[in-house]
Protein backbone atom coordinates (compact mmCIF):
# COMPACT_ATOMS: atom_id res chain seq x y z
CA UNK A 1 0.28 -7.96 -8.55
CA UNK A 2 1.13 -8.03 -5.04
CA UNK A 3 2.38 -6.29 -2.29
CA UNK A 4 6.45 -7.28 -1.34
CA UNK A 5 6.24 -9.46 1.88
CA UNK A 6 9.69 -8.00 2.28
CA UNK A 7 8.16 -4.94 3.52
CA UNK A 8 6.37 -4.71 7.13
CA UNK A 9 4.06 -1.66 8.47
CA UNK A 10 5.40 -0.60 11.60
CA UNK A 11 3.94 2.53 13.43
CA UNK A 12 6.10 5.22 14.97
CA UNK A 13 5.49 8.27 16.64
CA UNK A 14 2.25 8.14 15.18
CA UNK A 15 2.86 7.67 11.54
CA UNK A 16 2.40 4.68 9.77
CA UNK A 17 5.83 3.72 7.63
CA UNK A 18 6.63 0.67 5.68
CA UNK A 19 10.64 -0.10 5.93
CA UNK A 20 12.52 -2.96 4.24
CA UNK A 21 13.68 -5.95 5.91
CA UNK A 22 16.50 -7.65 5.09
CA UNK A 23 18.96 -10.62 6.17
CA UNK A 24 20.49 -8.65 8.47
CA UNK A 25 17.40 -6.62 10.02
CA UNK A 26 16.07 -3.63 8.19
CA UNK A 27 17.47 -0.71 5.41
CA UNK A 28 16.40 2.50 7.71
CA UNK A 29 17.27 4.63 3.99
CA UNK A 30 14.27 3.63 2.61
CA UNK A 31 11.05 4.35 4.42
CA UNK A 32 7.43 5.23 3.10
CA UNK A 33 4.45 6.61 4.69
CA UNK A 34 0.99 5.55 4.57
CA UNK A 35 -2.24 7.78 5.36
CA UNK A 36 -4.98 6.14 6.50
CA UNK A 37 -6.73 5.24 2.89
CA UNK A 38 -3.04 3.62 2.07
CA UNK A 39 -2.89 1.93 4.86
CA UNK A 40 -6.40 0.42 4.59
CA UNK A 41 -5.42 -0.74 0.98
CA UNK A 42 -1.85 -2.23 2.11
CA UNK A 43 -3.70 -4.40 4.79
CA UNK A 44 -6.48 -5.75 2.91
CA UNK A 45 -4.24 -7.08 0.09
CA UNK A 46 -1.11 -8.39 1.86
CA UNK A 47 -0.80 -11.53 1.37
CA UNK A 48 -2.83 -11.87 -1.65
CA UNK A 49 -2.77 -11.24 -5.89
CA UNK A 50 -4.78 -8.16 -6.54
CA UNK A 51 -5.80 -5.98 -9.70
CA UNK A 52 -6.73 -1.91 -9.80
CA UNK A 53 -10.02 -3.53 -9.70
CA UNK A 54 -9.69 -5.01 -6.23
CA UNK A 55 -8.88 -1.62 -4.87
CA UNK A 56 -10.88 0.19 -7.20
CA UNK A 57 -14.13 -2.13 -4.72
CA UNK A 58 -12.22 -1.75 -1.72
CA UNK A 59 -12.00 2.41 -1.99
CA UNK A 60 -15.81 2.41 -2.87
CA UNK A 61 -16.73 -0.02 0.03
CA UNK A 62 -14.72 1.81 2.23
CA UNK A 63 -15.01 6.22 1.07
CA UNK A 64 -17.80 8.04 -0.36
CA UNK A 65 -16.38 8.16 -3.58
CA UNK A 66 -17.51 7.27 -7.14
CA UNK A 67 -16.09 4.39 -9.53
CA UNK A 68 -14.28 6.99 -12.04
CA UNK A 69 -12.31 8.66 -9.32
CA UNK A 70 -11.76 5.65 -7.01
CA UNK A 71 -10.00 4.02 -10.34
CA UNK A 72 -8.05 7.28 -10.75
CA UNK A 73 -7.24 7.25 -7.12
CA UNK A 74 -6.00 3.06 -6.97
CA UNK A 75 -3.67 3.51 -10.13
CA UNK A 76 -2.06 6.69 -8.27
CA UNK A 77 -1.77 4.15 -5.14
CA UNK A 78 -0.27 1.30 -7.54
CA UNK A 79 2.22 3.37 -9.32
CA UNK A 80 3.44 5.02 -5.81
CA UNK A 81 3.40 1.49 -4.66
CA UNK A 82 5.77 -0.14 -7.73
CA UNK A 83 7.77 3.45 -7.72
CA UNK A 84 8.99 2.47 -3.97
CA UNK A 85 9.02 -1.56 -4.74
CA UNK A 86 6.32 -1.99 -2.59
CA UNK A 87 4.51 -4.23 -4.74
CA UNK A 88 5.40 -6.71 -7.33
């Protein structure tokens, strides 16, 4: 999979969002938030083809957190991420 170049992080008022651009600019109706473990995951794999076991490495390289629940964690992340067309 990967992530929709379509999309761009931008931050305001402190919060991380993703919003669609367009031809004509951006679609302000459709905006998603990232916490800090999303956004980690979003920047390391723009740009490239990924699996759940590319984030499954990069959430156990990055948190103190085991295989089994890192893997539970990155298919939450990829099914939020397909649910809002984020990734492709």
């Amino acid at each position: 999979m990967r992530i929709n170049d379509k999309m761009k992080v931008r931050t305001v008022a402190g919060e991380n969002i993703v919003i669609m651009q367009d031809a004509s600019g951006s679609d302000m109706t459709r905006v998603v938030a990232l916490n800090e473990s999303a956004l980690l995951l979003y920047n390391a794999l723009a740009g490239r083809e990924f699996e759940v076991d590319d984030i499954v490495r990069l959430l156990t390289e990055e948190y103190e957190v085991n295989e089994t629940d890192a893997r539970k964690d990155a298919e939450a992340w990829v099914s939020e991420m397909k649910k809002n067309a984020l990734v492709c």
